[in-house]
N, C-alpha and C. Protein backbone atom coordinates (compact mmCIF):
# COMPACT_ATOMS: atom_id res chain seq x y z
N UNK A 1 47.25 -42.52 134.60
CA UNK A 1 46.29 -41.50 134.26
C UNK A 1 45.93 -40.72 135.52
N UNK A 2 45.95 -39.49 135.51
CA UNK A 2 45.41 -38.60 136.56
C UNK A 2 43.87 -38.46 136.89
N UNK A 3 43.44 -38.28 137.73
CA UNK A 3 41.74 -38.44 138.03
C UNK A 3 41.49 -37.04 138.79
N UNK A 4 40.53 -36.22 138.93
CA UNK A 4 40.06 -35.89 140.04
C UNK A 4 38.52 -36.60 140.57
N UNK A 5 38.52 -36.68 141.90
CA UNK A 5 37.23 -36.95 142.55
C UNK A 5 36.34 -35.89 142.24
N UNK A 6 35.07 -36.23 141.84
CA UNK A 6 34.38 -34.36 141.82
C UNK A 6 33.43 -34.87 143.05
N UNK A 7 32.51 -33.96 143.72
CA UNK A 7 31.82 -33.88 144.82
C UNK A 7 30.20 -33.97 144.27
N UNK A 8 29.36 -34.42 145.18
CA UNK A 8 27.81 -35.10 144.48
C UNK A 8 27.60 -34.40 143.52
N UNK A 9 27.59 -32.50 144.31
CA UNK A 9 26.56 -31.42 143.18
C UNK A 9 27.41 -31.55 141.60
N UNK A 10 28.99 -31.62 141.51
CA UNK A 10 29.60 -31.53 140.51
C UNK A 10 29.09 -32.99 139.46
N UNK A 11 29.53 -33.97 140.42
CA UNK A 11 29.03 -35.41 139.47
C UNK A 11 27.62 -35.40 139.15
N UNK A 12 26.67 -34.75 139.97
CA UNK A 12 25.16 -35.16 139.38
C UNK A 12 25.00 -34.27 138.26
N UNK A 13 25.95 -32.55 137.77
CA UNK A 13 25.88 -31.69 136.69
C UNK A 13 26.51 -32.78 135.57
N UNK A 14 27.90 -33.70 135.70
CA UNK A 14 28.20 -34.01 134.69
C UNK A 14 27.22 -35.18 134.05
N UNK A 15 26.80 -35.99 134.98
CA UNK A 15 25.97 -37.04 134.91
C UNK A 15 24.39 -37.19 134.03
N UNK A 16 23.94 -35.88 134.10
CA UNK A 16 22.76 -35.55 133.41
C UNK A 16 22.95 -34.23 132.61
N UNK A 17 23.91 -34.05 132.42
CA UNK A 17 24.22 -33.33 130.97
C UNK A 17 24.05 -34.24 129.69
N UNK A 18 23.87 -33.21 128.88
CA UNK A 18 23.27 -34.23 126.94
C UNK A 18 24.20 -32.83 126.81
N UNK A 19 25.27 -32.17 126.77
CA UNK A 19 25.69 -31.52 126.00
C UNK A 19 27.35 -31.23 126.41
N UNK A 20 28.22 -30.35 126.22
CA UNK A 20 29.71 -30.58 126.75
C UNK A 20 29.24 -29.42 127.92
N UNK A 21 30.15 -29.59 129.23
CA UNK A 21 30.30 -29.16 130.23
C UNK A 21 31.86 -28.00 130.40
N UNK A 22 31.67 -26.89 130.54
CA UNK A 22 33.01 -26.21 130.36
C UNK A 22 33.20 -26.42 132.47
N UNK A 23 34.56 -26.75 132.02
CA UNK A 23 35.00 -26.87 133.37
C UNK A 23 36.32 -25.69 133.52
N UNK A 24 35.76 -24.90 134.79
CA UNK A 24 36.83 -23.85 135.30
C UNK A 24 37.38 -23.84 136.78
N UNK A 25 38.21 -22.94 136.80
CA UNK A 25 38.62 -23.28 138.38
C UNK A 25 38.14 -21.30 138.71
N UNK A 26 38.59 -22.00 140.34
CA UNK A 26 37.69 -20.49 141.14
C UNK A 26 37.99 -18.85 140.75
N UNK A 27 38.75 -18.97 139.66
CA UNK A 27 39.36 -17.79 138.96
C UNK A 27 38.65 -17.67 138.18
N UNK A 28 37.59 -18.76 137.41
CA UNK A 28 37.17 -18.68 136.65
C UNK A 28 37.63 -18.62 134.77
N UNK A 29 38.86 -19.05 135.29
CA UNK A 29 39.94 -19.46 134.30
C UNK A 29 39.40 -21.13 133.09
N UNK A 30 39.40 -20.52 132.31
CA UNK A 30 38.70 -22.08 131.54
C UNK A 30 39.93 -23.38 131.63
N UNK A 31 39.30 -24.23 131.80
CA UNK A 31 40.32 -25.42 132.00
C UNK A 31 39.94 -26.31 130.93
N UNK A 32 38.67 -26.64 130.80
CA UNK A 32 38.46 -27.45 129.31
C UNK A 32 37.36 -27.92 129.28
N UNK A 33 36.59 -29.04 128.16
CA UNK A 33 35.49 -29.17 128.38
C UNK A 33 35.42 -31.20 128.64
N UNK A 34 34.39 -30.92 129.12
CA UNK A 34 33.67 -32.87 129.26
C UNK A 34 32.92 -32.96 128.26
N UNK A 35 33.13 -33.99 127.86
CA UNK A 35 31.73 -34.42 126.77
C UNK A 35 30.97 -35.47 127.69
N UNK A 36 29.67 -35.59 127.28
CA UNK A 36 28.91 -36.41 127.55
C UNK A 36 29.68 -38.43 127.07
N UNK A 37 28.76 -38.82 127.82
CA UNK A 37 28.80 -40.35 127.08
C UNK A 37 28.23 -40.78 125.95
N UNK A 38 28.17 -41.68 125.06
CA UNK A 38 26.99 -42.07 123.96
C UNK A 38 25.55 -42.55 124.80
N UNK A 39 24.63 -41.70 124.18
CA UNK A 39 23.53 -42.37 124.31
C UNK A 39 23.16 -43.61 124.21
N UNK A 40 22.26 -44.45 124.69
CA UNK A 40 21.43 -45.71 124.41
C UNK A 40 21.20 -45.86 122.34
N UNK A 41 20.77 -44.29 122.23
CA UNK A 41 20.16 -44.68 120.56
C UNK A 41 21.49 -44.06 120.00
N UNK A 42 22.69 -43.62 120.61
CA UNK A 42 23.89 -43.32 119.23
C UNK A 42 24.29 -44.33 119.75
N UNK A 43 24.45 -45.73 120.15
CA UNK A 43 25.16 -46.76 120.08
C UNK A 43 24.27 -47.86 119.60
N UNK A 44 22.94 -47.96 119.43
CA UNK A 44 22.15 -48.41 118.97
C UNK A 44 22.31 -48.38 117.37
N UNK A 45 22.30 -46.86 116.70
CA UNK A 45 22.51 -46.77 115.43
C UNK A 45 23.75 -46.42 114.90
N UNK A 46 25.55 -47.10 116.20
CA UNK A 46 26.15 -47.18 115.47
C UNK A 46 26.58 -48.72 115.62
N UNK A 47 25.84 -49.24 116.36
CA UNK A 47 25.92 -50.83 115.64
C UNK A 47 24.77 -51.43 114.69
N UNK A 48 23.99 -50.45 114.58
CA UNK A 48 23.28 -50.60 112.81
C UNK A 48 24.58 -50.23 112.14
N UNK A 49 24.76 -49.28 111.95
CA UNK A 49 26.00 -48.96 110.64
C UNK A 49 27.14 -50.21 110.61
N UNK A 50 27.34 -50.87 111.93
CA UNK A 50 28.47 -51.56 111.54
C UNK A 50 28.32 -52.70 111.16
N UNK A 51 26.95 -53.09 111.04
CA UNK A 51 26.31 -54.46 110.45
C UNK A 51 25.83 -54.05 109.24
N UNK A 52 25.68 -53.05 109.00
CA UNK A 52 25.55 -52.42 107.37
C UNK A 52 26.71 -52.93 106.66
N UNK A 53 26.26 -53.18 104.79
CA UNK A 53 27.24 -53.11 103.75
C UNK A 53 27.69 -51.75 102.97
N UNK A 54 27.36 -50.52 103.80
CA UNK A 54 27.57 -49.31 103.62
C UNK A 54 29.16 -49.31 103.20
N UNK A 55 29.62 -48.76 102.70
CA UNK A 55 31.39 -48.48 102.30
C UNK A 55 31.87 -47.92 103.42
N UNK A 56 32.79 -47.78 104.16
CA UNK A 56 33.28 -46.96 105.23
C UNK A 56 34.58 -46.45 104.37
N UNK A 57 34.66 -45.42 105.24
CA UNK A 57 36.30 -44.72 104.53
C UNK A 57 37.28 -44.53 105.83
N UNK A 58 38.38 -44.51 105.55
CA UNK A 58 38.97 -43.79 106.56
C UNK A 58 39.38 -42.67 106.53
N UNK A 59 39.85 -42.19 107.65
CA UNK A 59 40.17 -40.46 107.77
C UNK A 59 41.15 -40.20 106.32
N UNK A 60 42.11 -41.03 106.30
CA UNK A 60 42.88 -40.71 105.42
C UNK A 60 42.51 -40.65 103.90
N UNK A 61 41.79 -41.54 103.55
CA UNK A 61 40.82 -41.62 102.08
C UNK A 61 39.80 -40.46 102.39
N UNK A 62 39.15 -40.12 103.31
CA UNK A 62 38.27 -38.68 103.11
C UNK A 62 38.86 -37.75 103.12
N UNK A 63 40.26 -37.21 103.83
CA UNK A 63 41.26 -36.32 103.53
C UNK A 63 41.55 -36.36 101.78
N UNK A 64 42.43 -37.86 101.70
CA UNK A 64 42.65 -37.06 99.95
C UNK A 64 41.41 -36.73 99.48
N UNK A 65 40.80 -37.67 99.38
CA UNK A 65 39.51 -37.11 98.07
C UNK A 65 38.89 -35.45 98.12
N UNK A 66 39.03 -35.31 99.58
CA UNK A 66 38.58 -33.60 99.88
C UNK A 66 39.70 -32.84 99.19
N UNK A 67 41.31 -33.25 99.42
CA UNK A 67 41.72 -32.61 98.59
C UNK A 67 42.34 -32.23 96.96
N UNK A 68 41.58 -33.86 96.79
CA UNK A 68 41.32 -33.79 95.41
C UNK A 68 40.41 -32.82 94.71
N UNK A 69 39.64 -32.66 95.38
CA UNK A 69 38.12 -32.10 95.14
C UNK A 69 38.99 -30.09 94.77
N UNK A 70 40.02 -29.76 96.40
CA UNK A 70 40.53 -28.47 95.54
C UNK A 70 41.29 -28.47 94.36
N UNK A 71 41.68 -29.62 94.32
CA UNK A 71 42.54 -29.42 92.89
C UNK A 71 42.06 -29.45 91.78
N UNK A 72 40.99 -29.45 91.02
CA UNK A 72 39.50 -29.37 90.57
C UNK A 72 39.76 -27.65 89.89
């Protein structure tokens, strides 16, 4: 896997961001974005859900049924 090092001011912007970070170079050319990490409370309430008897689906069962739904 490739890494770059980023420098304090860059790591302390990604570090206390709550939202995605667009990252460019000095051209100002878009290169792509960072997402944040999970929060304390979205990992909190997604190990509620996974101790839940809620139904889960997978991608593939919510795909057909959506496209069941156009064939309708």
């Amino acid at each position: 896997m490739n890494y770059i090092v980023l420098n304090n001011d860059q790591a302390r912007i990604l570090s206390e961001s709550t939202d995605l970070v667009e990252l460019r170079d000095q051209g100002g050319r878009h290169l792509g974005f960072v997402s944040p990490g999970f929060t304390e409370e979205e990992i909190v309430v997604a190990k509620q859900r996974l101790d839940s008897s809620e139904p889960r689906y997978s991608t593939q069962e919510v795909l057909d049924h959506l496209r069941s739904l156009e064939q309708r």
